[in-house]
Protein backbone atom coordinates (compact mmCIF):
# COMPACT_ATOMS: atom_id res chain seq x y z
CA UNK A 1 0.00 0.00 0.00
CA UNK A 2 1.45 3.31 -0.95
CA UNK A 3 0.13 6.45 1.17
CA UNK A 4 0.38 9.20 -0.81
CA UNK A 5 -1.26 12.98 -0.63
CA UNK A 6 -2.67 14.92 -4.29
CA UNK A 7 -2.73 18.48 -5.15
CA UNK A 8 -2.74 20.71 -8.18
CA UNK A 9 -1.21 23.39 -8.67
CA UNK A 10 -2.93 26.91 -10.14
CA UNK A 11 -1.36 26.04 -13.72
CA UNK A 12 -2.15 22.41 -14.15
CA UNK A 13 0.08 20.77 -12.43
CA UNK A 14 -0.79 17.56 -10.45
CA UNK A 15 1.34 16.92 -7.82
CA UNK A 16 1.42 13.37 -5.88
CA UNK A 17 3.48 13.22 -2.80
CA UNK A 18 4.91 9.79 -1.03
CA UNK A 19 6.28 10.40 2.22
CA UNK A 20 9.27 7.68 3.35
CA UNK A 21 11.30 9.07 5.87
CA UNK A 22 13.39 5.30 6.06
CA UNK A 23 15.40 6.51 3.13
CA UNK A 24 17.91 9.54 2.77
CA UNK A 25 16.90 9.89 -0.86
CA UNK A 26 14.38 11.42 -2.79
CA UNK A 27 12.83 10.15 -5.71
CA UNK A 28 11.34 12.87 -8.63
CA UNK A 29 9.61 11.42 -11.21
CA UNK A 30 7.72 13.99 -14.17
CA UNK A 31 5.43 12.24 -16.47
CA UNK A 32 4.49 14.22 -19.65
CA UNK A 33 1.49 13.36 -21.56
CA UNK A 34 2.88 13.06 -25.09
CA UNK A 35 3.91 9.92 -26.80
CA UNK A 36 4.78 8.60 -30.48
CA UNK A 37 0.93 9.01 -31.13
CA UNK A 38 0.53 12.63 -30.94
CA UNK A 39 3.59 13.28 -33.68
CA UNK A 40 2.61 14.25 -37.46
CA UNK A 41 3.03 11.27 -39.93
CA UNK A 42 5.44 13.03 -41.48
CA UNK A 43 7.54 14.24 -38.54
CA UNK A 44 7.73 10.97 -36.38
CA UNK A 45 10.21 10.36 -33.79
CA UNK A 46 9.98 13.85 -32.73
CA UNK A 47 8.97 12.79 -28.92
CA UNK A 48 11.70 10.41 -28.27
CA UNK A 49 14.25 13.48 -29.90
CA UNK A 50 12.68 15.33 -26.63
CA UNK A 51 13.93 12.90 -24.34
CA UNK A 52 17.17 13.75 -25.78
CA UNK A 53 17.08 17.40 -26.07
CA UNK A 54 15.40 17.91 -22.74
CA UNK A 55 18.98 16.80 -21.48
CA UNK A 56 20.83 19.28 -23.84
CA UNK A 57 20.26 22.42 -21.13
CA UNK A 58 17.89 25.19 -20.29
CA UNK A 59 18.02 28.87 -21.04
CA UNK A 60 19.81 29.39 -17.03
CA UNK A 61 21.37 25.94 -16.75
CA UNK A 62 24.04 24.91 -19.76
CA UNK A 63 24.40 21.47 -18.51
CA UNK A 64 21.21 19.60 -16.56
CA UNK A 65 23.72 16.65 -15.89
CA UNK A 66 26.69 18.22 -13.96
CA UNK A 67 24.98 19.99 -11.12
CA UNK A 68 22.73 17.20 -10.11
CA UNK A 69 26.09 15.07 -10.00
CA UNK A 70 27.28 17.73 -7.72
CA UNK A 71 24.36 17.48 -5.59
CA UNK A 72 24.54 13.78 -5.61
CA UNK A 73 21.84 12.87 -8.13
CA UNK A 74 21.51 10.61 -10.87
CA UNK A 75 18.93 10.80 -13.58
CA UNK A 76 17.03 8.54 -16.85
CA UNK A 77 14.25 9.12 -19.08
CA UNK A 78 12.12 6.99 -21.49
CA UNK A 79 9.29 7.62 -23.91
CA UNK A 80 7.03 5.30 -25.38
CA UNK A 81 3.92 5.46 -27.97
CA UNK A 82 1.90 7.44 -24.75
CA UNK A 83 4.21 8.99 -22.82
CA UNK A 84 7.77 10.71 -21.71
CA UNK A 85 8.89 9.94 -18.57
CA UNK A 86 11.79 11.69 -16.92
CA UNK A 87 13.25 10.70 -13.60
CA UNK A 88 16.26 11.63 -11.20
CA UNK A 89 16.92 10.73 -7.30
CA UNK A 90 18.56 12.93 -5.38
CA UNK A 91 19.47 13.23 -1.48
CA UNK A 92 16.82 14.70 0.49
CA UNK A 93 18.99 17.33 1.36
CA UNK A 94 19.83 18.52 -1.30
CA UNK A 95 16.34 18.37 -3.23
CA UNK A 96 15.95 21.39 -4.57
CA UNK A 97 18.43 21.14 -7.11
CA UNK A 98 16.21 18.79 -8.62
CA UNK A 99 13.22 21.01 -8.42
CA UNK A 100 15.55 23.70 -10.15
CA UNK A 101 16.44 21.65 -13.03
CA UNK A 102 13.19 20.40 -13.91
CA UNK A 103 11.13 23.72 -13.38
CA UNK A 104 13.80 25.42 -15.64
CA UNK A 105 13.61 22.75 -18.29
CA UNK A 106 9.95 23.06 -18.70
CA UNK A 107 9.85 26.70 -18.64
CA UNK A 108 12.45 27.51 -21.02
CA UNK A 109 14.56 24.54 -22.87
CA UNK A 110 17.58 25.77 -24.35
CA UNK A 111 16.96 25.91 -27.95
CA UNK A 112 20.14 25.73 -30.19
CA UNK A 113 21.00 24.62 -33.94
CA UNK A 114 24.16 23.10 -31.74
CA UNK A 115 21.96 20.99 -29.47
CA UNK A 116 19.93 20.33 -32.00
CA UNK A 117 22.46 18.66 -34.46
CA UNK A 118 24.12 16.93 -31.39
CA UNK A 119 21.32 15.18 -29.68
CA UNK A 120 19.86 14.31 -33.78
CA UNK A 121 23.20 12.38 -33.93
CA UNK A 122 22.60 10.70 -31.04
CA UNK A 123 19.19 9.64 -31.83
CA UNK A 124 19.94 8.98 -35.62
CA UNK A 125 23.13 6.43 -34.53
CA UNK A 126 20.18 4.62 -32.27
CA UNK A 127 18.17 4.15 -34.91
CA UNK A 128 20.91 2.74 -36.63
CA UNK A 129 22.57 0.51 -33.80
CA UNK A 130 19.26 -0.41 -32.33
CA UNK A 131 16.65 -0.95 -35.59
CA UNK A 132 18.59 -1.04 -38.50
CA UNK A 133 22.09 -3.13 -37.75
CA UNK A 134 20.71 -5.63 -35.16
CA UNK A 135 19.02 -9.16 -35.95
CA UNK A 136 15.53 -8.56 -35.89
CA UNK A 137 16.05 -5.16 -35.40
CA UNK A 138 13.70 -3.54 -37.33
CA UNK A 139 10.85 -5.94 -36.83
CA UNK A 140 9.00 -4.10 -34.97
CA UNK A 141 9.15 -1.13 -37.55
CA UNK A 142 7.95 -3.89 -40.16
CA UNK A 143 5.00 -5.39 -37.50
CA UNK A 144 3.56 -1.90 -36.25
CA UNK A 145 2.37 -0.80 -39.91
CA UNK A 146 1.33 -4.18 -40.71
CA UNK A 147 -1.22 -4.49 -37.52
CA UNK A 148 -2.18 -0.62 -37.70
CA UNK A 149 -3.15 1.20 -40.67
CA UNK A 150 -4.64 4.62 -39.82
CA UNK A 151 -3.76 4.69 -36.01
CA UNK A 152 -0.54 6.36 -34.66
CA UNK A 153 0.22 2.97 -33.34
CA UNK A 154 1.32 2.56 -37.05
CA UNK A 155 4.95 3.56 -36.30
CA UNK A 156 7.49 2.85 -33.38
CA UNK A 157 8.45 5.38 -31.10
CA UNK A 158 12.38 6.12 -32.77
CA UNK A 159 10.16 6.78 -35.68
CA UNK A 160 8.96 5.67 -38.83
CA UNK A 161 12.64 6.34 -40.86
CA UNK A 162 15.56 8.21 -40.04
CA UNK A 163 15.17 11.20 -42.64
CA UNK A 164 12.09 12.73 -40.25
CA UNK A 165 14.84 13.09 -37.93
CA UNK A 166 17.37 14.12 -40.14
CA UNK A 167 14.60 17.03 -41.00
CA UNK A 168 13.86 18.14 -38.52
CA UNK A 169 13.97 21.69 -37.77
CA UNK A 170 14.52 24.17 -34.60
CA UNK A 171 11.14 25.47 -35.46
CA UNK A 172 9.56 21.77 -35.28
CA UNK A 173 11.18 21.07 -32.32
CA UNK A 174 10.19 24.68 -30.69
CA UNK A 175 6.40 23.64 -31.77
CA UNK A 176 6.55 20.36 -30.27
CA UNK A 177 7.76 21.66 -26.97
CA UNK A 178 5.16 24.81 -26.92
CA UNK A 179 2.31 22.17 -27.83
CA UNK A 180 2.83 19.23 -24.93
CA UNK A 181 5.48 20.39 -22.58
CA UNK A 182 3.34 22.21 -20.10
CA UNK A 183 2.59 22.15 -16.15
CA UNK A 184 -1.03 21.49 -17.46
CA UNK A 185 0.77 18.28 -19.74
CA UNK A 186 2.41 16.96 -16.99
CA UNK A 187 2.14 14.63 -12.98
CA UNK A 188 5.28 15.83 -10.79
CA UNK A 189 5.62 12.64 -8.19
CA UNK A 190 8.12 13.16 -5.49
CA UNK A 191 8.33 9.88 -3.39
CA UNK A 192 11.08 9.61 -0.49
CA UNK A 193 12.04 11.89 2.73
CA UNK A 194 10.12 14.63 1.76
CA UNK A 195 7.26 15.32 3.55
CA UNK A 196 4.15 17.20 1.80
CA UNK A 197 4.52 21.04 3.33
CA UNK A 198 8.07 20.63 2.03
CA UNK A 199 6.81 19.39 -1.52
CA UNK A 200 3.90 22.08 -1.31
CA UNK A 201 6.64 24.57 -0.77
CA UNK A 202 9.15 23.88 -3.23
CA UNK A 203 6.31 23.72 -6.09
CA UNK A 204 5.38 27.52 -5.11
CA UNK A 205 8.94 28.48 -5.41
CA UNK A 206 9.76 26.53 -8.63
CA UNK A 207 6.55 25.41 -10.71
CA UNK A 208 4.02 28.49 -9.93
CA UNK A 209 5.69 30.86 -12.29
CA UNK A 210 5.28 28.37 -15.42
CA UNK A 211 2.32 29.25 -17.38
CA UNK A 212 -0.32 27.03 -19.08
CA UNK A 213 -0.74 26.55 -22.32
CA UNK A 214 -4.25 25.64 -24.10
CA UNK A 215 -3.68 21.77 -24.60
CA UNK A 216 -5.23 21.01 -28.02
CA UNK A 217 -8.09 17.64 -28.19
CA UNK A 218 -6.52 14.68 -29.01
CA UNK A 219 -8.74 13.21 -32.23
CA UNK A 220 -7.09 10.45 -33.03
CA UNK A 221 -8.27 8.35 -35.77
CA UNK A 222 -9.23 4.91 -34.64
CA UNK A 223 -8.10 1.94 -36.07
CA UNK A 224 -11.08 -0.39 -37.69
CA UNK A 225 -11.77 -3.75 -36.51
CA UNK A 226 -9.66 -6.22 -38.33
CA UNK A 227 -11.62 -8.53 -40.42
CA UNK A 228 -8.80 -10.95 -42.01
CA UNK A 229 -5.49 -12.30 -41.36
CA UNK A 230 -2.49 -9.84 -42.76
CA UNK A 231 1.16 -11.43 -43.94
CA UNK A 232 4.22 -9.88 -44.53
CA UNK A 233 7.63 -12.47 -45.08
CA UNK A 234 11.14 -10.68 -44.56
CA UNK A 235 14.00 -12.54 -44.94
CA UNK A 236 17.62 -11.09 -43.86
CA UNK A 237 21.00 -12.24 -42.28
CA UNK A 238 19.78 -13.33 -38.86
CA UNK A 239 20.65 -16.51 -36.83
CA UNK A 240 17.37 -18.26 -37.15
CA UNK A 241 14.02 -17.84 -38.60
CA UNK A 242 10.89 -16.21 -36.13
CA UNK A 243 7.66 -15.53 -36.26
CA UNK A 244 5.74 -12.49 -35.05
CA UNK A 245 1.86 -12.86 -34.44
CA UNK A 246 -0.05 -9.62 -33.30
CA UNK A 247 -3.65 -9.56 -32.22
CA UNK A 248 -5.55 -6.41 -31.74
CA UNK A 249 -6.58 -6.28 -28.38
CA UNK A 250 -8.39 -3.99 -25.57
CA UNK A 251 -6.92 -0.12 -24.34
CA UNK A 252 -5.04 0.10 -21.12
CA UNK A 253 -8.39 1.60 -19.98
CA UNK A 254 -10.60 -1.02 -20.59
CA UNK A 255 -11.77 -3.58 -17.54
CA UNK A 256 -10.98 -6.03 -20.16
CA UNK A 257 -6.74 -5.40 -19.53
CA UNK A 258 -5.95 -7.26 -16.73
CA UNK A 259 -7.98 -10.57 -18.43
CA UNK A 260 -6.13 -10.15 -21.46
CA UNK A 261 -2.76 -9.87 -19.55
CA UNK A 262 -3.47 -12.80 -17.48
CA UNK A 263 -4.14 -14.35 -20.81
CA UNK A 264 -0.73 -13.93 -22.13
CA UNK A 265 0.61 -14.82 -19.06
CA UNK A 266 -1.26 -18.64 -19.58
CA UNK A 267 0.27 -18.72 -22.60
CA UNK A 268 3.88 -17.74 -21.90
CA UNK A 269 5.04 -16.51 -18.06
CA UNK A 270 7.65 -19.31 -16.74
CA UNK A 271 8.82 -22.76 -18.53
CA UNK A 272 5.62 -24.24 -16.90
CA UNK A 273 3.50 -22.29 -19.34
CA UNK A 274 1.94 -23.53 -22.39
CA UNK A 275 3.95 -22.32 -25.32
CA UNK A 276 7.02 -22.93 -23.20
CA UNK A 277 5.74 -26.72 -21.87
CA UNK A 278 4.18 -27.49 -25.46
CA UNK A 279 6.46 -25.96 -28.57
CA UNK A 280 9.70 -26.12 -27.34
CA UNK A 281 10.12 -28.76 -24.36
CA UNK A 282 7.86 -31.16 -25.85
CA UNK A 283 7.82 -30.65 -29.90
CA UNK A 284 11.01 -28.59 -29.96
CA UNK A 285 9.28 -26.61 -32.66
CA UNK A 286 10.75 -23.26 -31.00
CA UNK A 287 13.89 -22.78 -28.78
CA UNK A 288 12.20 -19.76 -27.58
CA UNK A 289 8.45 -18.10 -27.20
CA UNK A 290 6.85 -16.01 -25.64
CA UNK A 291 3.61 -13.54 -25.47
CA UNK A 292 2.54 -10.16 -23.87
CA UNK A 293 0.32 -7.58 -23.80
CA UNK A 294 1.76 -3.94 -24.90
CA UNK A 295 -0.91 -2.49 -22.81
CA UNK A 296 -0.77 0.97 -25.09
CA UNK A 297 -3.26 3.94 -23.52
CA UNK A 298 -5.09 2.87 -27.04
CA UNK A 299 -6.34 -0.69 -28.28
CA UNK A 300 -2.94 -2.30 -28.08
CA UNK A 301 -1.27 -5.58 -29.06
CA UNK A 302 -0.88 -8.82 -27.92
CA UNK A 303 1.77 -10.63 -28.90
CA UNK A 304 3.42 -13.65 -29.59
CA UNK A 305 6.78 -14.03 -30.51
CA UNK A 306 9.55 -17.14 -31.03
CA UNK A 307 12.05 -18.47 -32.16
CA UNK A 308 11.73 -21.26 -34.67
CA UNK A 309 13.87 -24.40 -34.58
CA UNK A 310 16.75 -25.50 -36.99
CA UNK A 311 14.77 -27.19 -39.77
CA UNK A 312 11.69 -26.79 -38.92
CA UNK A 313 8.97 -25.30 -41.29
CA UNK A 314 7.69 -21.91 -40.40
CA UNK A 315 3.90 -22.63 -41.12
CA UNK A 316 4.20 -25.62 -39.44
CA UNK A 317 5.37 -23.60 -36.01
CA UNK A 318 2.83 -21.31 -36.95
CA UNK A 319 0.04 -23.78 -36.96
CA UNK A 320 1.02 -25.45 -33.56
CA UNK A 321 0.86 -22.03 -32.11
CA UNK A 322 -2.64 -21.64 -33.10
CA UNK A 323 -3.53 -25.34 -32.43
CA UNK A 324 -2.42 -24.68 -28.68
CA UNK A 325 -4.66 -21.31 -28.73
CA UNK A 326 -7.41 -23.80 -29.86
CA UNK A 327 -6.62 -26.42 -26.41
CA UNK A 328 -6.56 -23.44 -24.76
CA UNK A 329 -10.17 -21.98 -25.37
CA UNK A 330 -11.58 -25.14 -24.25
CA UNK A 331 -10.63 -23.82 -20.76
CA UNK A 332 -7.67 -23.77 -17.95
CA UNK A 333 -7.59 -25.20 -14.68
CA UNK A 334 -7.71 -23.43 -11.05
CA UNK A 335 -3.92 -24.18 -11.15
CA UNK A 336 -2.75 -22.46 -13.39
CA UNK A 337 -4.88 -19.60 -12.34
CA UNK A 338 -3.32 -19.28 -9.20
CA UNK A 339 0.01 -19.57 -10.62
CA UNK A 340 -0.38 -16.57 -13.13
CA UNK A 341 -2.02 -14.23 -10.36
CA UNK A 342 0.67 -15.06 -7.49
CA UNK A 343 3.07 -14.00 -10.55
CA UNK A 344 1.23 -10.67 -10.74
CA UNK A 345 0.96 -9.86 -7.74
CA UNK A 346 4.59 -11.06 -7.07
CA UNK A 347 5.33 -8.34 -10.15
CA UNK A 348 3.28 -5.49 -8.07
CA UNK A 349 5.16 -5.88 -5.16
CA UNK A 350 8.16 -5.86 -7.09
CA UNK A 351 7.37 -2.62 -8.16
CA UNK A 352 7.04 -1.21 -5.35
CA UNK A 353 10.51 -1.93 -3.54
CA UNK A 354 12.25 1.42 -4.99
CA UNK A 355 11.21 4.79 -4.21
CA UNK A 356 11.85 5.78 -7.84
CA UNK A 357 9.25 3.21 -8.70
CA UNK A 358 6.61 4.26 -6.64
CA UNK A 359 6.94 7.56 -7.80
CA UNK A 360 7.11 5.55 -11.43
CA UNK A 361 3.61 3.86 -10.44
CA UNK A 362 1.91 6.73 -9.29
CA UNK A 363 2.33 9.15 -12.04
CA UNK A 364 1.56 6.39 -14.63
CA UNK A 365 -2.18 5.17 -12.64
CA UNK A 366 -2.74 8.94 -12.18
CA UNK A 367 -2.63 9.40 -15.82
CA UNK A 368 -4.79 6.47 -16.05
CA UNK A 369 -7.37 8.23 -13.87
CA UNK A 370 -6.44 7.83 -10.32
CA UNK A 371 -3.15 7.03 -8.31
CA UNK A 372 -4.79 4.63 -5.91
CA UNK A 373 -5.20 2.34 -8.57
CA UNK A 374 -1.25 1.46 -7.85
CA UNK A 375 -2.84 0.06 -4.57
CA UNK A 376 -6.09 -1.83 -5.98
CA UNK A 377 -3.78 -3.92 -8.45
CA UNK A 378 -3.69 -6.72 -6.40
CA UNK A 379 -7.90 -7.03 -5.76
CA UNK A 380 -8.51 -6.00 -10.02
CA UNK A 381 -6.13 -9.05 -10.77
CA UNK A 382 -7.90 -11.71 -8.43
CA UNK A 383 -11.11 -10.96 -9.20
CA UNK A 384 -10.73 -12.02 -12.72
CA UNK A 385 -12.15 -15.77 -13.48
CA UNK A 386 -11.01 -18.32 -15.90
CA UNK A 387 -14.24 -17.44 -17.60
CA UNK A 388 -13.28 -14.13 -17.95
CA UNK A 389 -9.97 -15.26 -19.37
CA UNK A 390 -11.30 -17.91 -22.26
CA UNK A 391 -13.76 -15.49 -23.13
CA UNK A 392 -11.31 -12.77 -24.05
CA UNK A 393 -9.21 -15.64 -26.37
CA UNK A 394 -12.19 -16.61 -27.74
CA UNK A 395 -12.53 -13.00 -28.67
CA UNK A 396 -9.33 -11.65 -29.52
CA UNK A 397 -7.04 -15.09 -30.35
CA UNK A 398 -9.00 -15.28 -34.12
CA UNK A 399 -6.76 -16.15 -37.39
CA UNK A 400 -8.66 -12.81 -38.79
CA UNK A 401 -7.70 -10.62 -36.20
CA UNK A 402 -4.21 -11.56 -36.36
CA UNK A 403 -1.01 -9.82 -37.95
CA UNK A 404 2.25 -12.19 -39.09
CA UNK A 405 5.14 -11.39 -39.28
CA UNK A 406 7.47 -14.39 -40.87
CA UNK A 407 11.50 -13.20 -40.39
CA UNK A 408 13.20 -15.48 -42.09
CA UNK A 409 17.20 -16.34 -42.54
CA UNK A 410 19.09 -16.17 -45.18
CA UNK A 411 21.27 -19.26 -43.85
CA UNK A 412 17.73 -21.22 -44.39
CA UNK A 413 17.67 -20.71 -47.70
């Protein structure tokens, strides 16, 4: 159970508070409403350049990195298709820096054609180490526009090529910044010895003075019910052949998420699972598989992804998979239901050993709606019956709602 205290500040800003007065530290965690989805088609990648830039300096502080060293701090960020997440910990005494930094950032970034071009390399060589020259790298930027054809979903957060990066100009990025990175955009969470007055305080001093800005409605356009199975074969120098099956599924929003996750944890969470027991222990048609839910704010993805054996046809690993989806609609026994929701719950109190990720949790569930749903995770997750379960694979485990993705080898040939 986390205790925790809300308030919001005149501009927009929530603020959640997590007192812990058992640690020395801090832990300052600022979620910003703006993922991959909100970018233009033909500017992509422009939110996970933020992450970057927001580390190239403000207007009054050159370098964000070497005074929180200084005042013992340490800092990461990541951005998905919903959000950018920025986080630092930082001794309680010396908190304020911290409150400094990020108040500065969001008021006034430094813009520069210097940080500009620096942090565009960086991103640029990541596209290129992590998508382009890695096995199997760019699957996922094959996958995405093969399940998703007029959602944002349609591309992966680093973008949907390197030239919209390459493109980009100060003016883009000063747009993007003016448009989502706002008190009003954003949850502050500041979990550790810091009590509430103290956290009230600081915010007065630091976040007050940063105006609003009129947050435009998101209208995304919604991605129509798939109605037949979609192929796409790739074949490149990789170690092995693998196979990539994507099912549209329910938004993080929907009651329907925590089924659907226990659903993919049936079919794949531990070597007693069924994809584990069935394709590779006993047919040794994979030597690795697994499945998960991306749980996206929108309808997501479930997935399932393996490894195919040394000589073994890929339809023919592709038709066990969905033979075991068949076994498995027929139902699944109390055992395995109790095994799948000790493993959640085991994962919730995982994430809540850190300070940094209960600040983490509490941002995220208060963008979901409320932050006490980091404390209800537990009674959402055993309420759910193996009813509830088989009916969502019934539902969402079709051939016709299904995306694959074949990635073969060239060594196969």
């Amino acid at each position: 159970m986390i205790q925790f205290e809300k308030f919001e500040l005149a501009n927009g800003l929530k603020v959640i508070v997590h007192e812990d007065n058992s640690t020395p530290l801090v832990a300052m965690n600022i979620l910003y409403k703006v993922g991959a989805r909100d970018e233009d088609p033909e500017k992509t990648g422009f939110a996970h350049l933020f992450e970057h830039l927001m580390f190239g300096g403000s207007i009054n502080i050159p370098s964000y990195d070497e005074p929180l060293q200084k005042a013992g701090g340490e800092n990461n960020a990541f951005t998905n298709n919903d959000f950018t997440n920025y986080y630092l910990t930082i001794p309680a005494s010396n908190l304020e820096t911290g409150f400094w930094l990020e108040s500065d950032r969001m008021l006034s970034l430094a813009f520069t054609e210097k940080s500009l071009e620096v942090q565009r390399n960086v991103v640029i060589e990541e596209f290129r180490q992590r998508y382009l020259n890695q096995p199997y790298g760019d699957a996922w930027l094959k996958l995405r526009p093969l399940a998703y054809k007029v959602h944002p979903y349609q591309w992966a957060t680093i973008g949907k090529e390197i030239s919209h990066i390459e493109d980009a100009t100060l003016e883009d990025v000063k747009d993007f910044f003016k448009k989502w990175y706002a008190p009003n955009n954003a949850i502050l969470t500041i979990a550790g010895n810091c009590s509430v007055e103290k956290a009230k305080e600081l915010c007065e001093k630091w976040f007050i003075p940063i105006p609003a800005v009129k947050l435009i409605d998101r209208n995304l356009p919604q991605e129509p019910k798939q109605t037949e199975m979609r192929r796409l074969e790739v074949r490149n120098d990789v170690p092995s052949n693998q196979i990539y099956l994507a099912f549209h599924s329910c938004s993080r929003y929907n009651k329907d998420f925590y089924a659907t996750d226990l659903l993919s944890d049936v079919l794949s969470r531990g070597k007693s699972s069924r994809l584990y027991q069935q394709l590779v222990k006993e047919k040794k048609l994979f030597t690795d598989i697994g499945a998960y839910m991306l749980g996206d704010l929108d309808e997501s993805l479930l997935l399932i992804e393996g490894k195919i054996s040394d000589g073994v046809n890929p339809k023919e690993a592709e038709d066990a998979i969905f033979e075991l989806i068949e076994e498995l609609k027929n139902g699944i026994t109390e055992k395995e239901l109790e095994k799948i929701k000790n493993k959640a719950y085991s994962t919730v109190l995982f994430s809540e050993m850190s300070i940094a990720n209960k600040a983490l949790n509490l941002a995220y569930y208060e963008m979901l709606g409320d932050a006490d749903l980091a404390n209800q995770q537990e009674y959402i997750y055993n309420a759910i019956s193996s009813a509830d379960i088989i009916n969502i694979a019934k539902e969402i485990l079709v051939k016709e709602n299904c995306s694959v993705l074949t990635y073969l080898s060239n060594k196969h040939d």
